[in-house]
PDB file of N, CA and C in Angstrom:
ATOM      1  N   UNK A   1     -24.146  -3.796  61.977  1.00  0.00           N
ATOM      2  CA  UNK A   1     -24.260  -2.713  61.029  1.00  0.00           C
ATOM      3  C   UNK A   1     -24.679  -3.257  59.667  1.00  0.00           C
ATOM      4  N   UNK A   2     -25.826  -2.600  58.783  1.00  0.00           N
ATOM      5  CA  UNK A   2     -26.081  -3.245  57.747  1.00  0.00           C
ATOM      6  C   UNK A   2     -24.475  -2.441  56.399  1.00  0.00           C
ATOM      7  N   UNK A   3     -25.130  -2.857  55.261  1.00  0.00           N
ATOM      8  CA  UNK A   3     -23.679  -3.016  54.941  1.00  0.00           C
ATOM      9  C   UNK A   3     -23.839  -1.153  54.349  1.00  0.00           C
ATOM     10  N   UNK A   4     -24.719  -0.691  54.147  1.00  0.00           N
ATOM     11  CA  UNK A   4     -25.075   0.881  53.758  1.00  0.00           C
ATOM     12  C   UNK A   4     -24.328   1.606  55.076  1.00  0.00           C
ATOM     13  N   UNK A   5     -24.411   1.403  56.183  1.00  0.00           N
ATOM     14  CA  UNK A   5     -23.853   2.047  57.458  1.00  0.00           C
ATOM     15  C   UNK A   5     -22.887   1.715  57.754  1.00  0.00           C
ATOM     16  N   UNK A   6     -22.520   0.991  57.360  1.00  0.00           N
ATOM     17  CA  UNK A   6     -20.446   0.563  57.353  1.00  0.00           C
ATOM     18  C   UNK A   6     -19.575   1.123  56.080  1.00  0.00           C
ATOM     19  N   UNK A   7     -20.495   1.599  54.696  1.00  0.00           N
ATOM     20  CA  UNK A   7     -20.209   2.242  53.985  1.00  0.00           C
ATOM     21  C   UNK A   7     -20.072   3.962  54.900  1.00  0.00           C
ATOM     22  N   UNK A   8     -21.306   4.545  55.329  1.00  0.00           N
ATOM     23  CA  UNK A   8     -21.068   5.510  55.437  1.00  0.00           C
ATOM     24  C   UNK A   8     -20.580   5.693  56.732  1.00  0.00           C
ATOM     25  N   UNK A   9     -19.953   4.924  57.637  1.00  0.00           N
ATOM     26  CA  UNK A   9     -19.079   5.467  58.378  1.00  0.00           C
ATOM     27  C   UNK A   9     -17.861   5.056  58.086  1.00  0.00           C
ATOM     28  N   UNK A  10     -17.318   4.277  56.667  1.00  0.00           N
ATOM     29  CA  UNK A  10     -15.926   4.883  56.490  1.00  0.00           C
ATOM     30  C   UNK A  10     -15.839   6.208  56.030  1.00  0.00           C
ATOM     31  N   UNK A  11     -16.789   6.615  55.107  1.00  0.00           N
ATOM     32  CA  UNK A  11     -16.831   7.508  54.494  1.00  0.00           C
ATOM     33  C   UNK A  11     -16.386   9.535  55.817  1.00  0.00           C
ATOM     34  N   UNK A  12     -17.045   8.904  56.833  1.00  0.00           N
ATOM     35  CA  UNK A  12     -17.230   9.771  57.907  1.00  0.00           C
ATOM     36  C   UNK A  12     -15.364   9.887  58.310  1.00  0.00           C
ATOM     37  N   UNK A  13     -15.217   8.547  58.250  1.00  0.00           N
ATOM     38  CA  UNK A  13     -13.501   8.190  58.569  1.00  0.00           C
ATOM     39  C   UNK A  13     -12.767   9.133  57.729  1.00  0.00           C
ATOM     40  N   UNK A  14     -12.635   8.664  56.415  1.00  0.00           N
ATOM     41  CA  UNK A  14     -12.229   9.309  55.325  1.00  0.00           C
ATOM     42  C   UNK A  14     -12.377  10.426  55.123  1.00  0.00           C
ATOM     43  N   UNK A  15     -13.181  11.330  56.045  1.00  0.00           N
ATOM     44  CA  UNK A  15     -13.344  12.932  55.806  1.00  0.00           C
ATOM     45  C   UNK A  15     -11.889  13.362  56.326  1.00  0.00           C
ATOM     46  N   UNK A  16     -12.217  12.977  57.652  1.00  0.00           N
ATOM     47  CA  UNK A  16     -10.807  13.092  58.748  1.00  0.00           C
ATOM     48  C   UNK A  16      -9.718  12.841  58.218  1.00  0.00           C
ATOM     49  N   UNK A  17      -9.530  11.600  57.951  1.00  0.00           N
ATOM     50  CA  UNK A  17      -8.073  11.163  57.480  1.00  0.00           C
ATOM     51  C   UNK A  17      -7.982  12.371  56.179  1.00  0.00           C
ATOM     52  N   UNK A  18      -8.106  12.944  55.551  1.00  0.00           N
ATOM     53  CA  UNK A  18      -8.485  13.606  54.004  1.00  0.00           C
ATOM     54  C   UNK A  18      -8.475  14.535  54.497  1.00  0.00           C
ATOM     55  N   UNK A  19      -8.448  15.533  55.677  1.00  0.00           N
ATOM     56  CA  UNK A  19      -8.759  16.560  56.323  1.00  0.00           C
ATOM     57  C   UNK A  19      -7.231  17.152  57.068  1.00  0.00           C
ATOM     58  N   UNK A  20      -7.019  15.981  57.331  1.00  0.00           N
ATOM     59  CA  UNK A  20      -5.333  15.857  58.230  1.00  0.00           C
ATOM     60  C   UNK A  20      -4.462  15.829  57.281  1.00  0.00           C
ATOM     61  N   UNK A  21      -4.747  15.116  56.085  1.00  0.00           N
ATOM     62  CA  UNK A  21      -3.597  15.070  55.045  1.00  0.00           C
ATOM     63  C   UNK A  21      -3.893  16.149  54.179  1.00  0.00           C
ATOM     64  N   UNK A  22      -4.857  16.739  54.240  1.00  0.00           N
ATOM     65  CA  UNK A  22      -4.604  18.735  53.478  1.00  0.00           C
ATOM     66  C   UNK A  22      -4.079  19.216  54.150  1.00  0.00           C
ATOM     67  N   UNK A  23      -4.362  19.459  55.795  1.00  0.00           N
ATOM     68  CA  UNK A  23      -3.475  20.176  56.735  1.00  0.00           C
ATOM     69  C   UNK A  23      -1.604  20.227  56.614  1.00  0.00           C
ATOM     70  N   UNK A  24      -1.731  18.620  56.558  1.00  0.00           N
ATOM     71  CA  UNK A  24       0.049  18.640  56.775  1.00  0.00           C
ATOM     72  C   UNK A  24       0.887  19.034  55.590  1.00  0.00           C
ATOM     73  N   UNK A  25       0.362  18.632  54.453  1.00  0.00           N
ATOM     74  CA  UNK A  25       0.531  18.931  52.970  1.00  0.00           C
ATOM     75  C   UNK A  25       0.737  20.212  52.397  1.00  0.00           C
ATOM     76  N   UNK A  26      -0.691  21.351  53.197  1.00  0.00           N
ATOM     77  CA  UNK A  26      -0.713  22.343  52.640  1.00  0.00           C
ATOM     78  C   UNK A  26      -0.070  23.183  53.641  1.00  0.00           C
ATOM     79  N   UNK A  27       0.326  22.579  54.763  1.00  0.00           N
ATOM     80  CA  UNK A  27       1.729  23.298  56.241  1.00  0.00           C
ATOM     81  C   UNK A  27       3.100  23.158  54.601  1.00  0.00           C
ATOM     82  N   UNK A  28       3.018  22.208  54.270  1.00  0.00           N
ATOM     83  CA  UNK A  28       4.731  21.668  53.469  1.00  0.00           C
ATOM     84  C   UNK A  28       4.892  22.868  52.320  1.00  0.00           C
ATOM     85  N   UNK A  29       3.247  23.206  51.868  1.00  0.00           N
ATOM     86  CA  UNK A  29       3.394  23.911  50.686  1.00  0.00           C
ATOM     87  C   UNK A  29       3.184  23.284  49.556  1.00  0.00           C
ATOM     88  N   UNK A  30       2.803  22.015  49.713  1.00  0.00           N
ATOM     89  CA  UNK A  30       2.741  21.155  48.627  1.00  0.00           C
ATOM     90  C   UNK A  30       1.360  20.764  48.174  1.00  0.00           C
ATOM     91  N   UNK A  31       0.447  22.028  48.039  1.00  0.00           N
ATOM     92  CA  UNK A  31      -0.975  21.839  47.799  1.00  0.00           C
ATOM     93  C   UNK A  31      -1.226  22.966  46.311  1.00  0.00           C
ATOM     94  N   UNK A  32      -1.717  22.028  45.676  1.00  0.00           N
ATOM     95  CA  UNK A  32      -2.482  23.387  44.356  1.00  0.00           C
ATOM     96  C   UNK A  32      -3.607  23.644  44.701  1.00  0.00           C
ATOM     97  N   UNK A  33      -4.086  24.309  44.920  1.00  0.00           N
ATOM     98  CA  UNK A  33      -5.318  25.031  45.403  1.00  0.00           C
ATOM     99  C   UNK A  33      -6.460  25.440  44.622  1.00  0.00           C
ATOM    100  N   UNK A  34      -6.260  25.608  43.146  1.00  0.00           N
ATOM    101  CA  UNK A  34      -6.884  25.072  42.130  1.00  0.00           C
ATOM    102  C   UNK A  34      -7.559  23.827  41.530  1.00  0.00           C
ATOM    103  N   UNK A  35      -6.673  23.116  41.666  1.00  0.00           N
ATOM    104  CA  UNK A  35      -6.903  21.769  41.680  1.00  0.00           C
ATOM    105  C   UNK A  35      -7.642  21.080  42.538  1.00  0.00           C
ATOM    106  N   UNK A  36      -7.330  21.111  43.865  1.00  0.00           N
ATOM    107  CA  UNK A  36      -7.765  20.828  44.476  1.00  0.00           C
ATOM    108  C   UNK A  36      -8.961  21.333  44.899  1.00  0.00           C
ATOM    109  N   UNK A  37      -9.902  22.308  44.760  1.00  0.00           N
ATOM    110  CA  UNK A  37     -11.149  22.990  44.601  1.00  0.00           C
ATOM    111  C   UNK A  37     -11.554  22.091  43.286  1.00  0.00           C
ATOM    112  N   UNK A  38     -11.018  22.390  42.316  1.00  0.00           N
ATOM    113  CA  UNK A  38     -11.387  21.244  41.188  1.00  0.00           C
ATOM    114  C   UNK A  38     -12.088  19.978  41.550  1.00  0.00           C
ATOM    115  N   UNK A  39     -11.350  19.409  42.191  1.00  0.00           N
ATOM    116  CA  UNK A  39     -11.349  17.705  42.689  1.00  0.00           C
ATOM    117  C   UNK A  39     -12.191  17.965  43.653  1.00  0.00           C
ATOM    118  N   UNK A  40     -12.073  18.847  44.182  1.00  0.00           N
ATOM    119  CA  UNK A  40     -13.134  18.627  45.575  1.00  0.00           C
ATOM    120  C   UNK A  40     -14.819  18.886  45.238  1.00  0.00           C
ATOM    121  N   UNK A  41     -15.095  20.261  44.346  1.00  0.00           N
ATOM    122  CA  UNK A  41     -16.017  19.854  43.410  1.00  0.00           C
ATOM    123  C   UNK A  41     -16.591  18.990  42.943  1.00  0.00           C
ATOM    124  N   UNK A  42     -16.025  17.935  42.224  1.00  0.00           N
ATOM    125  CA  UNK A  42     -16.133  17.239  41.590  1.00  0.00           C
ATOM    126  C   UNK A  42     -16.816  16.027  41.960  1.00  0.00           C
ATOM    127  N   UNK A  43     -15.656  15.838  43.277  1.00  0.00           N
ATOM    128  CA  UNK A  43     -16.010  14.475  44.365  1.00  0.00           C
ATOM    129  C   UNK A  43     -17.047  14.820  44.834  1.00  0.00           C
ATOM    130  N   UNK A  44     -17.369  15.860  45.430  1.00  0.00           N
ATOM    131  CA  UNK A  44     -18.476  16.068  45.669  1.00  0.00           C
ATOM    132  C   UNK A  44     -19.858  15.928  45.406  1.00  0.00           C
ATOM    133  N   UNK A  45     -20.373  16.101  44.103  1.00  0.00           N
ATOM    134  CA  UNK A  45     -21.324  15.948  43.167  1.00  0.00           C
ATOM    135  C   UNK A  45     -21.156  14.207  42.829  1.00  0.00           C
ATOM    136  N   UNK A  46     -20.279  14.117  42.686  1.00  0.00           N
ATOM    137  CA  UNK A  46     -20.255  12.028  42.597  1.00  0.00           C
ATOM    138  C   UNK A  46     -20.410  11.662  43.876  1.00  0.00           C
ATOM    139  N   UNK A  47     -20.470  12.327  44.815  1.00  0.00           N
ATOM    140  CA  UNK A  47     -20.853  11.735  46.298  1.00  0.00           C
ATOM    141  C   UNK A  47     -22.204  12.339  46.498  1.00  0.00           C
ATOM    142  N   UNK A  48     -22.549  13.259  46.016  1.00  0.00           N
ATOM    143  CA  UNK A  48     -24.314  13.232  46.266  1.00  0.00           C
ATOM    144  C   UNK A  48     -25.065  12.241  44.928  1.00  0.00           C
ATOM    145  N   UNK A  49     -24.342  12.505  43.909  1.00  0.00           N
ATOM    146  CA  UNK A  49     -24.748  11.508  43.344  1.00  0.00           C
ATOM    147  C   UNK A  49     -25.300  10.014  43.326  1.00  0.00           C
ATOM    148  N   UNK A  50     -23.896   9.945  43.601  1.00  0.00           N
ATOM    149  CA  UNK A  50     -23.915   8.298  44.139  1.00  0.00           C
ATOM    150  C   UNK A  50     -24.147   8.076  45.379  1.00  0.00           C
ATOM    151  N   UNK A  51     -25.048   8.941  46.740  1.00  0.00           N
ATOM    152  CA  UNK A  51     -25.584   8.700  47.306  1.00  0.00           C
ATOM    153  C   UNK A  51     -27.156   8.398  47.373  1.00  0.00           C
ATOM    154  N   UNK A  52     -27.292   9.221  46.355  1.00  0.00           N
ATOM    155  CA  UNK A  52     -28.490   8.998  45.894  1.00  0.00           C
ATOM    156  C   UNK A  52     -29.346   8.053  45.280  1.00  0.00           C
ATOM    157  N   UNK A  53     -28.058   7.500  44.262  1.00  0.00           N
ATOM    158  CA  UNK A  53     -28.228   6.312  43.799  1.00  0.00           C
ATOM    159  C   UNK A  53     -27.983   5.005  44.595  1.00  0.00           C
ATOM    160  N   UNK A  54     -27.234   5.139  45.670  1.00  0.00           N
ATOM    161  CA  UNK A  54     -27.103   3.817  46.793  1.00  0.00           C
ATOM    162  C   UNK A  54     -28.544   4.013  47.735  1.00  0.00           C
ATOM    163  N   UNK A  55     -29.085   4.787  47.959  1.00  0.00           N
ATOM    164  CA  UNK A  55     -30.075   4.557  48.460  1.00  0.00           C
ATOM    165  C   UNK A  55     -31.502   3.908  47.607  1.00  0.00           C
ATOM    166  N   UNK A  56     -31.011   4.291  46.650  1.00  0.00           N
ATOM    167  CA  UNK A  56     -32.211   3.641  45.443  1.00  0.00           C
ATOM    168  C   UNK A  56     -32.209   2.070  45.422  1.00  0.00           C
ATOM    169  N   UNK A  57     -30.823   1.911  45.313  1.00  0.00           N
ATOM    170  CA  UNK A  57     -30.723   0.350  45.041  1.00  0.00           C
ATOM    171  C   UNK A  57     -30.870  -0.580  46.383  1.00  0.00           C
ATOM    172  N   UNK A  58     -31.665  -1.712  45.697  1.00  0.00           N
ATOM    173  CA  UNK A  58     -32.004  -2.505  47.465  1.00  0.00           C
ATOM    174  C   UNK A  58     -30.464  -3.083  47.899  1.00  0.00           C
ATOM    175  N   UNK A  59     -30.304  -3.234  49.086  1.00  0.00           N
ATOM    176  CA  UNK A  59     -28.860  -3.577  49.603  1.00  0.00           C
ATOM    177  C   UNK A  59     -28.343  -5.019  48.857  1.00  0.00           C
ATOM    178  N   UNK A  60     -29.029  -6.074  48.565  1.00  0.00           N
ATOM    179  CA  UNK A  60     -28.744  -7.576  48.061  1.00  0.00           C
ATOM    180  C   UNK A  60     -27.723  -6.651  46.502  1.00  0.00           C
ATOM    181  N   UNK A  61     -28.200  -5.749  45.696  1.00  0.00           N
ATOM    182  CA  UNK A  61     -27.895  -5.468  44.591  1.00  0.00           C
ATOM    183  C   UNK A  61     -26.530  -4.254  44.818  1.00  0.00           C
ATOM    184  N   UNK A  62     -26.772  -3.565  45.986  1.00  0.00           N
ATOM    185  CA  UNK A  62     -25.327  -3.180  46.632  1.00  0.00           C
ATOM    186  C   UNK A  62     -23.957  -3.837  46.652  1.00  0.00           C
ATOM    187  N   UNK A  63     -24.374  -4.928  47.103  1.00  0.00           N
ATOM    188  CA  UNK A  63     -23.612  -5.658  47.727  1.00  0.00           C
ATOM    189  C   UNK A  63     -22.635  -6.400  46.959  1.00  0.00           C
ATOM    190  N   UNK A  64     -23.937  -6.636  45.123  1.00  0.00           N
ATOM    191  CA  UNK A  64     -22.930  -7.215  44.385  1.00  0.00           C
ATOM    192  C   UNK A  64     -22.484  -6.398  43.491  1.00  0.00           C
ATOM    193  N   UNK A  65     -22.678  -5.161  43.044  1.00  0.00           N
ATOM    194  CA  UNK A  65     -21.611  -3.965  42.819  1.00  0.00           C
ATOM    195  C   UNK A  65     -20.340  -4.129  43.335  1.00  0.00           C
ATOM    196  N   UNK A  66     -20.889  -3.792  44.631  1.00  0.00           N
ATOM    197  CA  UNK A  66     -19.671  -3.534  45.164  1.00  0.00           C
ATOM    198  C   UNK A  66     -18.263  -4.868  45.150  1.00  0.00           C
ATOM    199  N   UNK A  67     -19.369  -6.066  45.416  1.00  0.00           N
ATOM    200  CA  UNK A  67     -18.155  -7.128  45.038  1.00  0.00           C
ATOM    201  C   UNK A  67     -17.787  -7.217  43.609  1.00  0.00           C
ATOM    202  N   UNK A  68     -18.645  -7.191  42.950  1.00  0.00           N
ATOM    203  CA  UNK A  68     -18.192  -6.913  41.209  1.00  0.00           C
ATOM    204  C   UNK A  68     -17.079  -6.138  41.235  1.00  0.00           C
ATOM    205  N   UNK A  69     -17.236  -5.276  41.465  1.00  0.00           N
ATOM    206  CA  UNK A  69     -16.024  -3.946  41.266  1.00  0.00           C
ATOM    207  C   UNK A  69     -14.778  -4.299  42.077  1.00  0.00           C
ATOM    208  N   UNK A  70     -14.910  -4.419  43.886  1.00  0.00           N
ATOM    209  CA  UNK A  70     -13.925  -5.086  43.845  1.00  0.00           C
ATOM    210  C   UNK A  70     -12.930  -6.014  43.166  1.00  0.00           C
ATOM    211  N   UNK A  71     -14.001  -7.246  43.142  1.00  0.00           N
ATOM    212  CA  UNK A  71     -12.847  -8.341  41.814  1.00  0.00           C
ATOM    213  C   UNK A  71     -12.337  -7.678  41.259  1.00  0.00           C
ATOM    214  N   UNK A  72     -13.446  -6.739  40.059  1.00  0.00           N
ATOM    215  CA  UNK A  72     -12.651  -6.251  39.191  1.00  0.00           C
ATOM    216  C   UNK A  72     -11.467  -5.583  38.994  1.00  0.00           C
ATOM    217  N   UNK A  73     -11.080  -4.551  40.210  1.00  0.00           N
ATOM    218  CA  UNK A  73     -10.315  -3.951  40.562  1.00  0.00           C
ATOM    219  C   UNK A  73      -8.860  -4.959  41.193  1.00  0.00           C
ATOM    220  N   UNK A  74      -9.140  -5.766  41.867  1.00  0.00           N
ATOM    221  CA  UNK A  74      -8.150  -6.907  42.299  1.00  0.00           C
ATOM    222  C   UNK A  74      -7.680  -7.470  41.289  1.00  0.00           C
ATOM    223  N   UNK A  75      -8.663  -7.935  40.207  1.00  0.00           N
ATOM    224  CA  UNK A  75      -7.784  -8.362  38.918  1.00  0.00           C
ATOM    225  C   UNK A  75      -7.354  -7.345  37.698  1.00  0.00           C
ATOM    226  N   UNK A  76      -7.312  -6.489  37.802  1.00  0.00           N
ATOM    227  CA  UNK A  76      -7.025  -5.577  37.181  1.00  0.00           C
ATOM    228  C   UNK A  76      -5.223  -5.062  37.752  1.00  0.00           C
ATOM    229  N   UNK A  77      -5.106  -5.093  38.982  1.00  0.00           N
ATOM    230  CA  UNK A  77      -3.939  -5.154  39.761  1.00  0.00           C
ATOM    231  C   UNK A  77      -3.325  -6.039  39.907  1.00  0.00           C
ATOM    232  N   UNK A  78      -3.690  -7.428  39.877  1.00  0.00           N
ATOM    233  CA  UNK A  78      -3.132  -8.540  39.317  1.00  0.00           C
ATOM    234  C   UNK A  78      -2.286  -8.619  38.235  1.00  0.00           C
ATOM    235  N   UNK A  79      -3.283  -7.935  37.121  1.00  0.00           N
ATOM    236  CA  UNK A  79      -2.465  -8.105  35.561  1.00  0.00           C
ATOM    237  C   UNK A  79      -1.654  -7.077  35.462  1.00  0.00           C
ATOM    238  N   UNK A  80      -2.116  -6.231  35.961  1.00  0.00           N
ATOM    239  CA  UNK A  80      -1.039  -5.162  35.618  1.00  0.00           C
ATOM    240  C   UNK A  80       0.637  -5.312  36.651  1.00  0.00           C
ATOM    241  N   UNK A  81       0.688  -6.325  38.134  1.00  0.00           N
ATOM    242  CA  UNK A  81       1.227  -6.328  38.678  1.00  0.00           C
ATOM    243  C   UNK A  81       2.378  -7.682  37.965  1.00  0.00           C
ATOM    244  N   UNK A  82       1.766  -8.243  37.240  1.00  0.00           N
ATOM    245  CA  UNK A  82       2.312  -9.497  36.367  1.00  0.00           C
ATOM    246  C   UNK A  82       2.482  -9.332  34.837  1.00  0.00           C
ATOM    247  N   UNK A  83       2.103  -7.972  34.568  1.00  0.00           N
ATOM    248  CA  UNK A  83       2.490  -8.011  33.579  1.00  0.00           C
ATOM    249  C   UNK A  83       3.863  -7.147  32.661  1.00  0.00           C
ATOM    250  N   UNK A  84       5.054  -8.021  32.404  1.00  0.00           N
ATOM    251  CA  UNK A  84       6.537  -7.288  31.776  1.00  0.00           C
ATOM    252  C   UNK A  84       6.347  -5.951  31.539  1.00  0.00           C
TER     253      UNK A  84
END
């Protein structure tokens, strides 16, 4: 799988899993429904967005986004996990 098609079949994953956890959530009663139209909106348009824009970029320059951001995100949880 190149690394664009292992992106979008978590993404395919993540519908499901995200799909099951509104179900059980909004069975409990524990869903705003406002909000959540909000957010779903939202995500939405940053997911055509930024699909749009991952297809633009050649995969070598994907790849180091995405590891950029990772780190970044790992050390960011680092400091905050070490810090008093």
């Amino acid at each position: 799988m190149t690394f664009l098609q292992s992106v979008a079949t978590t993404k395919v994953v993540n519908v499901f899993s995200s799909a099951v956890a509104v179900l059980i959530f909004a069975w409990r009663g524990a869903v705003d429904f406002k909000l959540g139209a909000i957010l779903g909106i939202t995500m939405f348009l940053g997911a055509m967005i930024g699909g749009h824009a991952t297809l633009r970029i050649s995969p070598v320059w994907l790849r180091r986004v995405f590891i950029a951001v990772v780190i970044g995100l790992a050390l960011k949880m680092l400091f905050n996990f070490v810090k008093p």
